[in-house]
N, C-alpha and C. Protein backbone atom coordinates (compact mmCIF):
# COMPACT_ATOMS: atom_id res chain seq x y z
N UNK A 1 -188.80 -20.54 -136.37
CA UNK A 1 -188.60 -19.17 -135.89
C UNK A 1 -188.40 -19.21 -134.39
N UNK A 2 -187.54 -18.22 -133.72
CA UNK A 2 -187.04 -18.52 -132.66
C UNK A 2 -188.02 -17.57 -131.62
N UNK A 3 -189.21 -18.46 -130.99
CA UNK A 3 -189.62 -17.95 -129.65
C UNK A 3 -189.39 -17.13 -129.09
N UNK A 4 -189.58 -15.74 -128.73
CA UNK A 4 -189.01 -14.76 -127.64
C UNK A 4 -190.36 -14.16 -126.82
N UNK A 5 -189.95 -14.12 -125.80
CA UNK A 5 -191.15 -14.38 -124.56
C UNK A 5 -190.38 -12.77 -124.30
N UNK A 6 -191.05 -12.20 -124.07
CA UNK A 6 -190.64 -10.25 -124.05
C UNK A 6 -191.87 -9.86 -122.58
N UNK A 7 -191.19 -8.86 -122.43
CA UNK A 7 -191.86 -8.19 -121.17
C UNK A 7 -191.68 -6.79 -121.27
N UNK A 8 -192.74 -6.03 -121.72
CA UNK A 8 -192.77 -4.81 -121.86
C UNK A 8 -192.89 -3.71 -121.23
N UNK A 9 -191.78 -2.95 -120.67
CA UNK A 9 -191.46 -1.94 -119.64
C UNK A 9 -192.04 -0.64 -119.78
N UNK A 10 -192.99 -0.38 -119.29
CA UNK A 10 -193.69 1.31 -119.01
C UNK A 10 -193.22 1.99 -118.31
N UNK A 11 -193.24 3.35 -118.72
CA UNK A 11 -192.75 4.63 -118.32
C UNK A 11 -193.80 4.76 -117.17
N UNK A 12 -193.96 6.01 -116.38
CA UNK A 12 -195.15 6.72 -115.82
C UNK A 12 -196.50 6.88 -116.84
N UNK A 13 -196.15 7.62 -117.86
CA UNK A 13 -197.15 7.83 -118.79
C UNK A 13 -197.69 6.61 -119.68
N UNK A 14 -197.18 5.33 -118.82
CA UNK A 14 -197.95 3.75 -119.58
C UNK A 14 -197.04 3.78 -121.01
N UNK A 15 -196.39 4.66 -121.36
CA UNK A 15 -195.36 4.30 -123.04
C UNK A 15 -194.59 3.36 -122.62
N UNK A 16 -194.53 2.43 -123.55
CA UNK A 16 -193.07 1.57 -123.25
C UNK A 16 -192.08 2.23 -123.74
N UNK A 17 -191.08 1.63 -122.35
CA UNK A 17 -189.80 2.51 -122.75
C UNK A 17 -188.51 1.21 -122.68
N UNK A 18 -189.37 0.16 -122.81
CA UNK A 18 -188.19 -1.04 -122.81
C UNK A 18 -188.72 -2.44 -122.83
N UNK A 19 -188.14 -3.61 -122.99
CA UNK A 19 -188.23 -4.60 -123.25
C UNK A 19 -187.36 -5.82 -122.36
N UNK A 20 -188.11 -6.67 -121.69
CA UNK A 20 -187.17 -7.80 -121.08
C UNK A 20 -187.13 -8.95 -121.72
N UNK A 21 -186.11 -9.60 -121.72
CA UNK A 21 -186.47 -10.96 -122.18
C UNK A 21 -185.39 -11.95 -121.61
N UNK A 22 -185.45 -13.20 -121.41
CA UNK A 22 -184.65 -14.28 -120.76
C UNK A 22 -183.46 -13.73 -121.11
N UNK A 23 -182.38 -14.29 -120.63
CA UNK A 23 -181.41 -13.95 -120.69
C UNK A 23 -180.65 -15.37 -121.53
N UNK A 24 -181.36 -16.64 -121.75
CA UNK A 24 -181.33 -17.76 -122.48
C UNK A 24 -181.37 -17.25 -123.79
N UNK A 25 -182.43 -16.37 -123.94
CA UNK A 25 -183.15 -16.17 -125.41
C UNK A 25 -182.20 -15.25 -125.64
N UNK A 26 -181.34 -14.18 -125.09
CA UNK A 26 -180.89 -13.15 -125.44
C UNK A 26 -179.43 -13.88 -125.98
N UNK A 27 -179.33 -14.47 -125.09
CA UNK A 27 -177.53 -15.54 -125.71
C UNK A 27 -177.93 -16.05 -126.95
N UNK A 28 -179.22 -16.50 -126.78
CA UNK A 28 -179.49 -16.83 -128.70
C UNK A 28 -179.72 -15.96 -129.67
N UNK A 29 -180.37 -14.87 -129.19
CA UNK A 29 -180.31 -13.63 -130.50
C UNK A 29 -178.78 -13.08 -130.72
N UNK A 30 -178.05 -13.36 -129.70
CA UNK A 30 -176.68 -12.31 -129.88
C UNK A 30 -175.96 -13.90 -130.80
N UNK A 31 -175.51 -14.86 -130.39
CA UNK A 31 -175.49 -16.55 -131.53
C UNK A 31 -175.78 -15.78 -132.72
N UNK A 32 -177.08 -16.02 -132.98
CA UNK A 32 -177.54 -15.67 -134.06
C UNK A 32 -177.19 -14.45 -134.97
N UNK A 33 -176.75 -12.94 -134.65
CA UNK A 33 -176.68 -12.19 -135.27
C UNK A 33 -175.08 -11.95 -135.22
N UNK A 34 -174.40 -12.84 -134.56
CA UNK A 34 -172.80 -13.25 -134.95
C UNK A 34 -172.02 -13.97 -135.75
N UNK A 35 -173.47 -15.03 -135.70
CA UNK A 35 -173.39 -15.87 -137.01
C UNK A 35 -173.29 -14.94 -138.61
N UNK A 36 -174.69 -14.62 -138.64
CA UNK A 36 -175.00 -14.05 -139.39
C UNK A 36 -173.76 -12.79 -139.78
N UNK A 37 -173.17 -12.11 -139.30
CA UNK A 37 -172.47 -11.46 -139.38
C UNK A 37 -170.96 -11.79 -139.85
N UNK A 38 -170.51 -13.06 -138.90
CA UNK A 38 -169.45 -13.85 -139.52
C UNK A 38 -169.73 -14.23 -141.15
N UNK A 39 -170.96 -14.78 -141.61
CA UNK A 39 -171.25 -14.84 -142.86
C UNK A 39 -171.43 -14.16 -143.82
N UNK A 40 -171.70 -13.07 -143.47
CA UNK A 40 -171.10 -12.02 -144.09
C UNK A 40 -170.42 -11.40 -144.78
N UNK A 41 -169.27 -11.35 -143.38
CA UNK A 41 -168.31 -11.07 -143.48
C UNK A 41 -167.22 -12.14 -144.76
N UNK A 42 -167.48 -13.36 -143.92
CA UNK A 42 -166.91 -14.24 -145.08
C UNK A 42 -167.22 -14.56 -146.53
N UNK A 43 -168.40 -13.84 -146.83
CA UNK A 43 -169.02 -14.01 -148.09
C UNK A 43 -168.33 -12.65 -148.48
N UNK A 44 -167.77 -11.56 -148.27
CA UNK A 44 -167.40 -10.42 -148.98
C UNK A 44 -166.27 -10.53 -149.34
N UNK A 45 -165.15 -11.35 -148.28
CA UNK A 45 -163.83 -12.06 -148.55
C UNK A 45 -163.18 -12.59 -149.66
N UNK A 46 -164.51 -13.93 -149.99
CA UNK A 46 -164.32 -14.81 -150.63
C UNK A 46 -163.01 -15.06 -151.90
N UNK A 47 -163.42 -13.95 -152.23
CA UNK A 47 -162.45 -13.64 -153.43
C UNK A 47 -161.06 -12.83 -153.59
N UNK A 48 -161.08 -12.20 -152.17
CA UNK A 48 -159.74 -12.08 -151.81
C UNK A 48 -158.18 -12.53 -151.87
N UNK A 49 -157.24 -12.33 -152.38
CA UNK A 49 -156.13 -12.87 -152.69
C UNK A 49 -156.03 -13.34 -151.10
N UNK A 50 -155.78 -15.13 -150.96
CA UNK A 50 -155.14 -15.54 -149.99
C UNK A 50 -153.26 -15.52 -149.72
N UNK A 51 -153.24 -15.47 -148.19
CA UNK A 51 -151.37 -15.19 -147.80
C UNK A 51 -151.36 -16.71 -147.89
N UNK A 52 -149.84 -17.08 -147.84
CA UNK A 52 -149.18 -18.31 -147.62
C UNK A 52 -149.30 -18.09 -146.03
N UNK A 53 -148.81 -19.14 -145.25
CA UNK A 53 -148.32 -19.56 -144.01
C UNK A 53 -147.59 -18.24 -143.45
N UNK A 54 -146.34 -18.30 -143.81
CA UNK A 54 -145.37 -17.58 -143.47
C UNK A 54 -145.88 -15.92 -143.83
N UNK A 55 -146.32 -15.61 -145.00
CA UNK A 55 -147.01 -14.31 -145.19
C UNK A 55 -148.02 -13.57 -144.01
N UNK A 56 -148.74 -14.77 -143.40
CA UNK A 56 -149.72 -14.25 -142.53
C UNK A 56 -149.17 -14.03 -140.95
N UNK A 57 -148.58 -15.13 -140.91
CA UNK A 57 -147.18 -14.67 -139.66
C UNK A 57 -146.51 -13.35 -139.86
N UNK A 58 -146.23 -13.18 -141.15
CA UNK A 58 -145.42 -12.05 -140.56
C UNK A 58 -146.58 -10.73 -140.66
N UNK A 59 -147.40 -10.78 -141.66
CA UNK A 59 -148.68 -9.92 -141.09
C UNK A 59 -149.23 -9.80 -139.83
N UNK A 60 -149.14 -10.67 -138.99
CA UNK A 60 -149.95 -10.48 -137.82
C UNK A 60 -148.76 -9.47 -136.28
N UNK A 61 -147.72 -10.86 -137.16
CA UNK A 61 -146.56 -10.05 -136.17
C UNK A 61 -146.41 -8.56 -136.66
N UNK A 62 -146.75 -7.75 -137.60
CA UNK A 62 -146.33 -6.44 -138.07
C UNK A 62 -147.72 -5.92 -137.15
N UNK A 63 -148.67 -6.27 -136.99
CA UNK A 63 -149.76 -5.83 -135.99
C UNK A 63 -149.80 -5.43 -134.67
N UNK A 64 -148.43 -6.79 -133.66
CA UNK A 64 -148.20 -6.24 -132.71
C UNK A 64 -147.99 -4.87 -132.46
């Protein structure tokens, strides 16, 4: 499990109203939930009719 060292930001009234954390650790939670998301994503795909070569060329070029 991935370590996160947090620093908890108070309002006037002592409520937290925020959270710090490394900016190391934060490049790894955002990694992590891109991953996760790419996988996802590619797991919903899966079964999708694939283009040929030339099919996806001209799909992308119809995007410009």
């Amino acid at each position: 499990m991935l370590k996160i060292h947090k620093n908890i930001v108070l309002n006037e009234s002592q409520k937290p109203t925020a959270v710090q954390i490394p900016i190391k650790e934060f490049e790894r939670l955002e990694e992590i939930i891109e991953n996760y998301g790419l996988a996802k994503l590619m797991d919903e795909v899966k079964d999708d009719e694939r283009l040929s070569i030339e099919e996806a060329k001209t799909y992308y070029q119809s995007l410009k």
